[in-house]
C-alpha atoms as a PDB file:
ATOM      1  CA  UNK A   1       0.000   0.000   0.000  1.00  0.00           C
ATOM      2  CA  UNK A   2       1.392   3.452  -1.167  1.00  0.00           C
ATOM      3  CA  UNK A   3       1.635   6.730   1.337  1.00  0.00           C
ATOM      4  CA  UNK A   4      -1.756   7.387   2.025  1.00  0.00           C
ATOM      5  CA  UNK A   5      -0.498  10.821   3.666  1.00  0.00           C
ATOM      6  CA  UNK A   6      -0.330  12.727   0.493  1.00  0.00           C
ATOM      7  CA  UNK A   7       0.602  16.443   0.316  1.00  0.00           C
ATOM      8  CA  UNK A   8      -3.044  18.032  -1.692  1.00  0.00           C
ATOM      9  CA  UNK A   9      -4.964  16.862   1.336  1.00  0.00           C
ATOM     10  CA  UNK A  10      -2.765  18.324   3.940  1.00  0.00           C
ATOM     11  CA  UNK A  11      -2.792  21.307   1.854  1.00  0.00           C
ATOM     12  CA  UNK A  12      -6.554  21.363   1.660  1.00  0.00           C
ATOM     13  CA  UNK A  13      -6.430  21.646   5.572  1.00  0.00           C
ATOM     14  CA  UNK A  14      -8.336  18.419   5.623  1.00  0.00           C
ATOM     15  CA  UNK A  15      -6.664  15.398   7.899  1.00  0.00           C
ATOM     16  CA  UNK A  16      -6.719  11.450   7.237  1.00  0.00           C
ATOM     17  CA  UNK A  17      -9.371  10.327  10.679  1.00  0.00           C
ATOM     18  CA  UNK A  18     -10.424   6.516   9.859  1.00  0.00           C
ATOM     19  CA  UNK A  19      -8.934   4.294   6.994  1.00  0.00           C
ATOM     20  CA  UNK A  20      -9.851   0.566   7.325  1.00  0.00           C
ATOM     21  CA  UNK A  21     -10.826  -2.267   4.467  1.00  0.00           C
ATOM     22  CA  UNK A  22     -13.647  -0.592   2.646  1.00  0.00           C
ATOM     23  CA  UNK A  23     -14.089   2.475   4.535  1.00  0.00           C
ATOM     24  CA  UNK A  24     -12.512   5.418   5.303  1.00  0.00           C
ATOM     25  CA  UNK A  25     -13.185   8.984   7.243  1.00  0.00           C
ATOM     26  CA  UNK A  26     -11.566  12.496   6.429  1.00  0.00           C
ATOM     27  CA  UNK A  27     -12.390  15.862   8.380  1.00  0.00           C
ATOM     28  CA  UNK A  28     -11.409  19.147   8.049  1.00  0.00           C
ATOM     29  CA  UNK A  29     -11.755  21.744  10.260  1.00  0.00           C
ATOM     30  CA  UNK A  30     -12.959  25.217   8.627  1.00  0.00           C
ATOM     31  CA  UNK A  31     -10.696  27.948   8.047  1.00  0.00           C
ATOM     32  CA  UNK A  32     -11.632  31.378   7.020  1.00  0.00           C
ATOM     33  CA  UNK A  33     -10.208  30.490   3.679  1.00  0.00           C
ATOM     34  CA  UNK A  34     -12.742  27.898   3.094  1.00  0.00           C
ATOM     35  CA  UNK A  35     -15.844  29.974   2.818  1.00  0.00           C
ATOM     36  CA  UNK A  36     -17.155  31.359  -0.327  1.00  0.00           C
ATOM     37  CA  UNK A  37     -18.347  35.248  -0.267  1.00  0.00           C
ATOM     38  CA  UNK A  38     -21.895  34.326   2.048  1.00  0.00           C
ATOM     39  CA  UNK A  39     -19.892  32.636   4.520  1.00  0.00           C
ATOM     40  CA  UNK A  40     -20.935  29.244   3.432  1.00  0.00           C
ATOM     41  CA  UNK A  41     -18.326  26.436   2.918  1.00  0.00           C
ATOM     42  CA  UNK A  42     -17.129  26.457  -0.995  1.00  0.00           C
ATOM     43  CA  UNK A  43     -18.171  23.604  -2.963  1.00  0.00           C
ATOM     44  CA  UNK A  44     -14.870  23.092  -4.393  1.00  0.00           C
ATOM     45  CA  UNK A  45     -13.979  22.113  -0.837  1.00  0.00           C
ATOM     46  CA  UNK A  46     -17.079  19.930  -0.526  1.00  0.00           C
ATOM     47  CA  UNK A  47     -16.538  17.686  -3.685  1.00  0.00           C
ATOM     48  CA  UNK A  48     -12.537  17.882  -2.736  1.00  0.00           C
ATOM     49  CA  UNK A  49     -13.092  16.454   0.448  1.00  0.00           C
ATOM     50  CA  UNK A  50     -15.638  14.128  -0.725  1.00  0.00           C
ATOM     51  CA  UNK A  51     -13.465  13.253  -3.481  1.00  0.00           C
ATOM     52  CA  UNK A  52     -10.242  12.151  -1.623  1.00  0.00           C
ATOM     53  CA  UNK A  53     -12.778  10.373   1.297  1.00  0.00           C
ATOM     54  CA  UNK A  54     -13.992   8.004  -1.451  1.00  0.00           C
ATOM     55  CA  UNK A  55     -10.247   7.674  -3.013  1.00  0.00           C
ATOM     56  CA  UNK A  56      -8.867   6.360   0.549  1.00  0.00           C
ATOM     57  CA  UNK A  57     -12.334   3.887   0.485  1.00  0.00           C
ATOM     58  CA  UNK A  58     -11.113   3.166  -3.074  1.00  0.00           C
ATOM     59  CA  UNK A  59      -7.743   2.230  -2.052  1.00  0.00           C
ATOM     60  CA  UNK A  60      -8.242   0.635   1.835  1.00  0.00           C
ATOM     61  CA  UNK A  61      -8.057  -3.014   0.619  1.00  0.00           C
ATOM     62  CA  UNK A  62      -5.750  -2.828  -2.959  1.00  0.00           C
ATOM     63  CA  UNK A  63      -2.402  -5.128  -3.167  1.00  0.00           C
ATOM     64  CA  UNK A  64       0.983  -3.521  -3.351  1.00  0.00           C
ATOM     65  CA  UNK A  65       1.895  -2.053  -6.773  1.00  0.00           C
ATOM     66  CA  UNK A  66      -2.151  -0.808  -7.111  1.00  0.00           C
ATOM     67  CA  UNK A  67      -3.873   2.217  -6.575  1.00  0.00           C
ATOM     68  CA  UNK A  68      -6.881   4.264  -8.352  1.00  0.00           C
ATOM     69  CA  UNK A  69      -8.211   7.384  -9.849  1.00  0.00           C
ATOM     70  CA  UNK A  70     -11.241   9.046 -10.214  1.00  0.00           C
ATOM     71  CA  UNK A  71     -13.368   7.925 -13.117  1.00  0.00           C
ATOM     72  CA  UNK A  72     -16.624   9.668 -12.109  1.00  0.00           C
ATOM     73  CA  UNK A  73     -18.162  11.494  -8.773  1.00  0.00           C
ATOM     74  CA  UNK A  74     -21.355  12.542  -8.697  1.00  0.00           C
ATOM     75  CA  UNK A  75     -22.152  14.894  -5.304  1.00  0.00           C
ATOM     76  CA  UNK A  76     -25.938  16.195  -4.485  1.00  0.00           C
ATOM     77  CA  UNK A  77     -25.690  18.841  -2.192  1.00  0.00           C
ATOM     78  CA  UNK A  78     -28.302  18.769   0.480  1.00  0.00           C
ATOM     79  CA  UNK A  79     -28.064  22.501   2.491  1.00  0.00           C
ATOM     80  CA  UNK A  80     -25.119  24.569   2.834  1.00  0.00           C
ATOM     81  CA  UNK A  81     -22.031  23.703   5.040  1.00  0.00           C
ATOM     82  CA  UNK A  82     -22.407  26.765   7.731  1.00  0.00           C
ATOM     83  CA  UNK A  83     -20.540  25.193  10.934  1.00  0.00           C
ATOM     84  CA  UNK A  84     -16.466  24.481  11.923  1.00  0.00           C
ATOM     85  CA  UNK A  85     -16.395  20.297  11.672  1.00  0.00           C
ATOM     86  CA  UNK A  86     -16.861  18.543   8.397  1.00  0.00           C
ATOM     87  CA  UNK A  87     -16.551  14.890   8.418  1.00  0.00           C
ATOM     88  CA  UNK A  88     -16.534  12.729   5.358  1.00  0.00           C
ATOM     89  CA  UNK A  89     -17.660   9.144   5.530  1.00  0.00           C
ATOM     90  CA  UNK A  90     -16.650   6.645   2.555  1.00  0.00           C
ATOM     91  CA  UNK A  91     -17.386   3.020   2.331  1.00  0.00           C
ATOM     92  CA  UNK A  92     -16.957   0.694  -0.694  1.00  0.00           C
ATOM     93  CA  UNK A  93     -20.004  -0.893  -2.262  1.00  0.00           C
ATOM     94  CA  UNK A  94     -18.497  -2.575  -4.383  1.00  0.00           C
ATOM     95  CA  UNK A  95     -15.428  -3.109  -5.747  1.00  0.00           C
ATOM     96  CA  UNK A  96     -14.026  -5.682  -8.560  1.00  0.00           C
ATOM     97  CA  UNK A  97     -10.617  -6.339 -10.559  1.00  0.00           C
ATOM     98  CA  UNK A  98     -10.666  -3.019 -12.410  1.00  0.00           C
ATOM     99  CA  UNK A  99     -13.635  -0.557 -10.874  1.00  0.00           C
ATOM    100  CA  UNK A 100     -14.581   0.258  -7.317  1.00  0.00           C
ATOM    101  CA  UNK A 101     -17.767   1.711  -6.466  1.00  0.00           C
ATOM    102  CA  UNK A 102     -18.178   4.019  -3.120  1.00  0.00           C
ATOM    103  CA  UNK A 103     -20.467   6.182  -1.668  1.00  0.00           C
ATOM    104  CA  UNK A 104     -19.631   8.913   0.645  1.00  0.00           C
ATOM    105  CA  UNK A 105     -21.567  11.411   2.973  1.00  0.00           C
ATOM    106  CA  UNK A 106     -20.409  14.620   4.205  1.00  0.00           C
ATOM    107  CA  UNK A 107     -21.837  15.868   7.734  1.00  0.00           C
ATOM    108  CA  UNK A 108     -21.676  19.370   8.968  1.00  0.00           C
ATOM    109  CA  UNK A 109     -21.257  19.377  12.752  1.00  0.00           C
ATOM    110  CA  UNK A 110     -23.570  15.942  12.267  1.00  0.00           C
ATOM    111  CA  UNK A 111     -26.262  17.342  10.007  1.00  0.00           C
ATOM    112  CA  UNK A 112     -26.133  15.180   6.517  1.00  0.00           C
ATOM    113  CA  UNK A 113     -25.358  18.169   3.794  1.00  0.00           C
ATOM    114  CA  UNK A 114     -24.098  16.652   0.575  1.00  0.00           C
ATOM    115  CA  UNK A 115     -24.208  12.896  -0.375  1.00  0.00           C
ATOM    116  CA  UNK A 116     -22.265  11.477  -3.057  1.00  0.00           C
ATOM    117  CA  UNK A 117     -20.821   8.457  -5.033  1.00  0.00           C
ATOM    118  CA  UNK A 118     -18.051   7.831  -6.714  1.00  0.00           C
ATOM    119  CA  UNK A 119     -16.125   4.863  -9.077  1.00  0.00           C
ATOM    120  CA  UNK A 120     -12.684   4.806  -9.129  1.00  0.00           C
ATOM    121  CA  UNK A 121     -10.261   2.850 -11.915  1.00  0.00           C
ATOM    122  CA  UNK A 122      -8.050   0.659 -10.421  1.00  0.00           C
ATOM    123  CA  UNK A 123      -4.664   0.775 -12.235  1.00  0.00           C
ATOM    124  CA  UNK A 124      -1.159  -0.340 -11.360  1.00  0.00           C
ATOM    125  CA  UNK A 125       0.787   1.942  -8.918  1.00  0.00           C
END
């Protein structure tokens, strides 16, 4: 299994909280510099940190030498992100030789505010 500490999340602000075969858990705690011009949370932060939450799902149970991209995400969001705690919840649905399917839910202080799912290519590392 490859680094799973990778500099674009840190970056993001957002932190690595759960990672175990099939699921996995990122949260970030907001910064001034993640709000858009109401004071809501920026959906590019939203699908970012929903995107890399289903990548670590994605990649929680590969073999050395494998890893995987992003083929598709699709994220409905439910009611803007107004508090300081997101939390992003992954877990694999299902995954096969070449595809892995995941959902992923994002909670705002534990109020359900965007829901999304992803498949991600498996390819060699």
């Amino acid at each position: 299994m490859e680094d799973i500490n990778f500099p674009f999340l840190k970056h993001t602000g957002a932190s690595l909280k759960s990672f175990s075969k099939g699921e996995a858990e990122v949260e970030l705690h907001v910064k001034p510099y993640h709000l858009q011009h109401k004071g809501f949370v920026h959906g590019g932060v939203i699908s970012t940190l929903m995107d890399n939450t289903g990548w670590y799902a994605a990649v929680s149970g590969l073999e050395d030498g494998f890893t995987a991209v992003t083929m598709e995400i699709k994220i409905n969001y439910l009611k803007p992100a107004l508090g300081k705690y997101l939390l992003a919840s992954a877990s694999i649905k299902r995954q096969g030789r070449t595809t892995s399917f995941v959902t992923i839910e994002l909670h705002d202080e534990g109020s359900l505010i965007a829901y999304a799912t992803g498949t991600y290519a498996i390819i060699n590392d």
